[in-house]
Protein backbone atom coordinates (compact mmCIF):
# COMPACT_ATOMS: atom_id res chain seq x y z
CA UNK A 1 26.04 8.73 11.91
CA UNK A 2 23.52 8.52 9.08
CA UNK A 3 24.27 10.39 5.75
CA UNK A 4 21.59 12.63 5.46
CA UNK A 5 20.16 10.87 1.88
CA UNK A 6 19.74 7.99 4.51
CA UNK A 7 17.66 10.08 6.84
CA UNK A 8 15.74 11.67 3.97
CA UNK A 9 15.24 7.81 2.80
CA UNK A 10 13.92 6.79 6.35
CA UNK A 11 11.89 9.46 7.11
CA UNK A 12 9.89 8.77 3.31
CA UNK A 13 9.46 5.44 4.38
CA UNK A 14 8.33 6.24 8.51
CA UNK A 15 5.78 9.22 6.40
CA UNK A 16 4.63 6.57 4.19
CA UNK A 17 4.17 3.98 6.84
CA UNK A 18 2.24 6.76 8.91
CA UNK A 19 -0.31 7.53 5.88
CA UNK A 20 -0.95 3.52 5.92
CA UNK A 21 -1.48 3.39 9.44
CA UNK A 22 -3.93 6.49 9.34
CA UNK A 23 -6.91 3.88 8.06
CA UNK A 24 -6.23 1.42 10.56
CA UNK A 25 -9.01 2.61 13.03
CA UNK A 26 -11.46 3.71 10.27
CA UNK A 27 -11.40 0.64 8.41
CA UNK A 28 -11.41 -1.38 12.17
CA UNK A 29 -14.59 0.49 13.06
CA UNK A 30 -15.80 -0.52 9.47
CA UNK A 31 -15.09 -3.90 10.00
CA UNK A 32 -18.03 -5.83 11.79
CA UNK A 33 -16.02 -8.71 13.38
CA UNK A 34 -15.06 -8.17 16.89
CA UNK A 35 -11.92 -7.19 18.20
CA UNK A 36 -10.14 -10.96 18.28
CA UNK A 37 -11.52 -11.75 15.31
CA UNK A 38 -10.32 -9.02 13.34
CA UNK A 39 -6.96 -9.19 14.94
CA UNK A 40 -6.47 -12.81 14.20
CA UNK A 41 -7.73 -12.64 10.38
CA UNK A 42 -5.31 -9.42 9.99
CA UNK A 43 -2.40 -11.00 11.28
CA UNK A 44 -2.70 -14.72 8.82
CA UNK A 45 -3.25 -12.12 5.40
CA UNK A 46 -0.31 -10.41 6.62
CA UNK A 47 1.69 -12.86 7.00
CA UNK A 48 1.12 -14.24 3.85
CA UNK A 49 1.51 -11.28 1.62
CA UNK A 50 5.20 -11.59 3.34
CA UNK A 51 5.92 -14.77 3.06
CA UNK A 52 5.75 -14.88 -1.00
CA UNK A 53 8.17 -11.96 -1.37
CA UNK A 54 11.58 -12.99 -2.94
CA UNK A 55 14.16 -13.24 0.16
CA UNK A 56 11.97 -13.28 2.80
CA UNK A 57 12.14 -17.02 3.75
CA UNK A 58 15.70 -16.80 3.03
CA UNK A 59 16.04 -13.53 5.69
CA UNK A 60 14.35 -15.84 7.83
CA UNK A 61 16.32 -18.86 7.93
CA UNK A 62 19.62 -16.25 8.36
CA UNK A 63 18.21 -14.96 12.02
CA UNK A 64 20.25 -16.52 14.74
CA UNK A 65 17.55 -18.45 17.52
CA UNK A 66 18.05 -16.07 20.51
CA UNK A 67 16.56 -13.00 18.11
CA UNK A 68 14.01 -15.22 16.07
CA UNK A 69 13.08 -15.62 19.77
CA UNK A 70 13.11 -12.34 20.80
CA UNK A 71 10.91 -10.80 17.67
CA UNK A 72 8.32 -13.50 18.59
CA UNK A 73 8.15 -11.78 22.05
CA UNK A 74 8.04 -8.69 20.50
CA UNK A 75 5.38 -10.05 17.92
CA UNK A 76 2.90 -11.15 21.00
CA UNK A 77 3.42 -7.51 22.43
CA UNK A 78 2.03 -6.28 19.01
CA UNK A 79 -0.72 -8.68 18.76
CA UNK A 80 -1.59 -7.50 22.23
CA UNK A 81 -1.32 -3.92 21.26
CA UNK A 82 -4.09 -4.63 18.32
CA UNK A 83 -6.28 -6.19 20.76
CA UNK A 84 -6.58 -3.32 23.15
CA UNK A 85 -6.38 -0.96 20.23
CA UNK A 86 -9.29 -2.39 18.81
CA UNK A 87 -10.69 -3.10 21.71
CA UNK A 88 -10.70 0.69 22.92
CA UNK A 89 -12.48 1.24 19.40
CA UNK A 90 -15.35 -1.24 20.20
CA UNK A 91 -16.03 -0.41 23.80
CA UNK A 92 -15.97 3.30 22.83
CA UNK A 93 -17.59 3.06 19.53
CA UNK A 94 -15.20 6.37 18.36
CA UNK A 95 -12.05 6.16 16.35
CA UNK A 96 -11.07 9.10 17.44
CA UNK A 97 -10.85 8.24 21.12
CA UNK A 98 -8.76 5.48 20.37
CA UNK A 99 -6.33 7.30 18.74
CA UNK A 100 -6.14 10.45 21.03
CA UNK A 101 -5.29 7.84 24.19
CA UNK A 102 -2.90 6.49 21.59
CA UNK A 103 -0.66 9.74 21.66
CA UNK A 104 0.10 8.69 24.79
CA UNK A 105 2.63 6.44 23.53
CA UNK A 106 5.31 9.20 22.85
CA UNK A 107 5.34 9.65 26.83
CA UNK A 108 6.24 6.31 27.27
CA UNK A 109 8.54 6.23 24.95
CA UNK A 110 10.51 8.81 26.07
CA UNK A 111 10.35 6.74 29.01
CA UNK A 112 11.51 3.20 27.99
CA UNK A 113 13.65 3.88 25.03
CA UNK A 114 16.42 5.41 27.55
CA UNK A 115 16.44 2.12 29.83
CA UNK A 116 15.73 -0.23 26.79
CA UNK A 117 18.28 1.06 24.06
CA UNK A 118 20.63 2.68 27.16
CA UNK A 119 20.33 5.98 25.28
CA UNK A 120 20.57 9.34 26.33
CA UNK A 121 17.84 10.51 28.28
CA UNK A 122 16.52 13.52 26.46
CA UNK A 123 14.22 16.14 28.68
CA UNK A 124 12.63 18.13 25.83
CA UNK A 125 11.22 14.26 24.36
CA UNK A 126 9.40 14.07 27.79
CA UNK A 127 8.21 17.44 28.14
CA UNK A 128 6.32 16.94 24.75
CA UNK A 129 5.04 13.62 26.17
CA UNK A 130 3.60 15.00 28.89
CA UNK A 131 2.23 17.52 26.77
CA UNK A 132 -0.17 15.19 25.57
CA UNK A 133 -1.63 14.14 29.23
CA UNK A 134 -3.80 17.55 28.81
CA UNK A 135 -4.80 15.77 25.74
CA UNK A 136 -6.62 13.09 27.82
CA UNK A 137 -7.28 15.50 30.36
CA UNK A 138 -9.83 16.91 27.72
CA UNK A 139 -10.97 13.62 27.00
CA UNK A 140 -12.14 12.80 30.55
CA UNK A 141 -15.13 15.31 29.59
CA UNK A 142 -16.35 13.37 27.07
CA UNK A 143 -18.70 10.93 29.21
CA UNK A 144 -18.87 7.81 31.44
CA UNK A 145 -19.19 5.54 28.28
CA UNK A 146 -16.01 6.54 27.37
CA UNK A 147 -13.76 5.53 30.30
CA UNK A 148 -13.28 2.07 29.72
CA UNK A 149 -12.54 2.90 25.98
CA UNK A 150 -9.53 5.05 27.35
CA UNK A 151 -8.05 3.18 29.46
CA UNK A 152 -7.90 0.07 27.05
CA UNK A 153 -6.43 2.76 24.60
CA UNK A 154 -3.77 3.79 27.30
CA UNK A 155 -2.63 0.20 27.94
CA UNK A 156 -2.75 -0.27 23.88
CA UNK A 157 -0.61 2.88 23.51
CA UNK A 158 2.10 1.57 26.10
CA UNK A 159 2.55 -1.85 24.31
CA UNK A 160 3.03 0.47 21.20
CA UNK A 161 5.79 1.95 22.59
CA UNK A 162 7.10 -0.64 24.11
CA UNK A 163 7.21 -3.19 21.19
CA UNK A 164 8.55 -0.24 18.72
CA UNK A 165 11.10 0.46 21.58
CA UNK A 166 12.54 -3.36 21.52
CA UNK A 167 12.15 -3.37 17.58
CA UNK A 168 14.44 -0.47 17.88
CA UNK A 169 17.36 -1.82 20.00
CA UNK A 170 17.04 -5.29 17.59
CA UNK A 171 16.34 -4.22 14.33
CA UNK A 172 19.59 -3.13 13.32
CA UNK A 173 21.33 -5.20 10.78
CA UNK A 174 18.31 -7.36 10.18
CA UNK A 175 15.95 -7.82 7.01
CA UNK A 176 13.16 -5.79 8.00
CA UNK A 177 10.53 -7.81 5.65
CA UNK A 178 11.38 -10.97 7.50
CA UNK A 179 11.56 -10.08 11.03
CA UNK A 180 7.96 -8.63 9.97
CA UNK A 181 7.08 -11.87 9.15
CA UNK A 182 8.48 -13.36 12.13
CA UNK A 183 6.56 -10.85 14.28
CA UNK A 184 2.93 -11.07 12.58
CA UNK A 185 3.36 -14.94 12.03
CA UNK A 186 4.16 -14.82 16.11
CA UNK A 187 1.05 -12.57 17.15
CA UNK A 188 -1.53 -14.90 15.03
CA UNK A 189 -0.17 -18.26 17.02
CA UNK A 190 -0.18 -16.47 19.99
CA UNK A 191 -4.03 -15.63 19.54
CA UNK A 192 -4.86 -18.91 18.08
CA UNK A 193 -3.17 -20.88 20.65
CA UNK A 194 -5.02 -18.42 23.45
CA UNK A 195 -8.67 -19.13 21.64
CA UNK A 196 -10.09 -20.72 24.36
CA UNK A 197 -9.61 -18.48 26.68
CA UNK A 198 -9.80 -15.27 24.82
CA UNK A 199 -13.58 -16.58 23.73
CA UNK A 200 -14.02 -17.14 27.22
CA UNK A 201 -13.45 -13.62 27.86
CA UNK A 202 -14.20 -11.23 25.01
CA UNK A 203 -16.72 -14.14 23.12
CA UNK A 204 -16.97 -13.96 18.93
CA UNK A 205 -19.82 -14.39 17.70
CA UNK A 206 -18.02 -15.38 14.38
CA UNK A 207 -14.03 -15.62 13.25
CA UNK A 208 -14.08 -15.32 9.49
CA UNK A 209 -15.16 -12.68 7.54
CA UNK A 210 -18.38 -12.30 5.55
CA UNK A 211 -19.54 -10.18 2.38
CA UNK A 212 -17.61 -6.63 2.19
CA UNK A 213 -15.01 -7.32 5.47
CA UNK A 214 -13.37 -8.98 2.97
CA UNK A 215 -12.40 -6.47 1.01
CA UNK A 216 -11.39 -4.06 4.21
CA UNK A 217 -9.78 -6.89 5.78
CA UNK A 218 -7.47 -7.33 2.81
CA UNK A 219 -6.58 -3.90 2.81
CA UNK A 220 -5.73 -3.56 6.81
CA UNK A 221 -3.58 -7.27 6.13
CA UNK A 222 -2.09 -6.46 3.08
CA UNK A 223 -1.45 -2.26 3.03
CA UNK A 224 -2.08 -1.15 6.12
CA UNK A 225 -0.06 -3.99 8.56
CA UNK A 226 2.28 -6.07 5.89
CA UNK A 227 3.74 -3.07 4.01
CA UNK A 228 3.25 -0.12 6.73
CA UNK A 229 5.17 -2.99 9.65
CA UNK A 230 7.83 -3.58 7.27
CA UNK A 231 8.28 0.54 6.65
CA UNK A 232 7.99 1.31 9.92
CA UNK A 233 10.96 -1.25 11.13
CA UNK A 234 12.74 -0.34 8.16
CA UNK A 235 13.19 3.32 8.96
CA UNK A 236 13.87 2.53 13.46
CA UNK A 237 17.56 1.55 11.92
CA UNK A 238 17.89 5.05 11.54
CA UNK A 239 15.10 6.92 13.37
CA UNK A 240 14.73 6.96 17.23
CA UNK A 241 11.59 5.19 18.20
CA UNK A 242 11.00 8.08 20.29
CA UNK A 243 10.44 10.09 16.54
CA UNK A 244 8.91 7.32 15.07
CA UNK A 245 5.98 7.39 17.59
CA UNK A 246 5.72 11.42 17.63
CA UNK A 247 5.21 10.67 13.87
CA UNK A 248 2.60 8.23 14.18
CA UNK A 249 0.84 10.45 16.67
């Protein structure tokens, strides 16, 4: 049982890590690369405002194989996750679409973190899921060049919740800043080994930044991914993932 200074402590950092991840969509819909492009530049400036932290090599090296396996699983799901979450932003052209389907998440979570974490199964957690399914209900109003953009935001919330659910069951006992590492470093081989066929499918008409993306990018890599991941993880040793979503939402 967490002392309640610890809770107070974790729920700073989740509140902290939420007011990061509040500019994610803005400064994605800012950002004129595509959606693979983006992705793949935020993930290598994230990963290297980790890697020259004090101890975070060191963390790294200390992970047994099976769970420096297992966060590079998880660290695909999350590249994945960015890809349909920007994705949904693109297709849609709205922000705010994106992250309305993205609510969604605390459904599944209420869901998954019962079977994944073999927790109790709590009722009232999926009643306010649900709640937000009138959410989307609302949504559906909002046009034909919309649909795509929420169903590419559904399937991006799920991978949210089920990537923070797995983070949950694993985190404990780890160094938060490297398993970040681990993860991010993960999702940007993942998408650079997949090139070929991603530009197949969703094709870039460039894959490094010019002029003022830049800037934004090194805000999303550095502030809004590096240092909101690492908060995020940091507080699902003591917060339910189930919270930590509602939070985000």
């Amino acid at each position: 049982m967490a002392t309640p200074n610890i809770k107070q402590k974790a729920y700073l950092q989740l509140h902290l890590a939420v007011f990061l991840f509040g500019f994610t969509a803005v400064i994605g819909k800012l950002i004129t690369l595509e959606q693979t492009a983006l992705v793949w530049n935020r993930l290598w400036i994230a990963v290297l405002g980790l890697i020259f932290i004090p101890g975070v090599l060191k963390g790294i090296r200390s992970i047994k194989r099976s769970n420096f396996l297992i966060f590079s699983g998880i660290g695909i799901l999350v590249a994945l996750h960015w890809l349909t979450f920007y994705g949904s932003i693109k297709v849609g052209n709205s922000a705010s679409v994106t992250l309305a389907c993205l609510a969604t998440s605390s459904l599944f979570t209420s869901i998954l973190e019962p079977i994944i974490t073999k927790s109790k199964f709590q009722w009232v957690e999926l009643v306010l899921g649900l709640l937000v399914i009138v959410g989307i209900y609302f949504l559906s109003g909002v046009g034909e060049a919309y649909y795509w953009a929420i169903v590419i935001g559904i399937i991006s919330a799920f991978l949210a919740s089920l990537f923070s659910t797995l983070n949950k069951k694993y985190i404990t006992g780890q160094n938060s800043l490297s398993v970040s590492t681990i993860e991010l470093a993960a999702g940007f081989v993942f998408i650079s080994v997949c090139y070929p066929l991603l530009q197949n499918l969703f094709p870039q008409p460039q894959w490094f930044p010019t002029g003022s993306d830049w800037w934004w990018l090194l805000v999303l890599g550095l502030l809004c991914t590096s240092l909101a991941f690492a908060l995020a993880l940091e507080s699902l040793k003591v917060i339910s993932a189930f919270i930590s979503n509602l939070s985000i939402n």
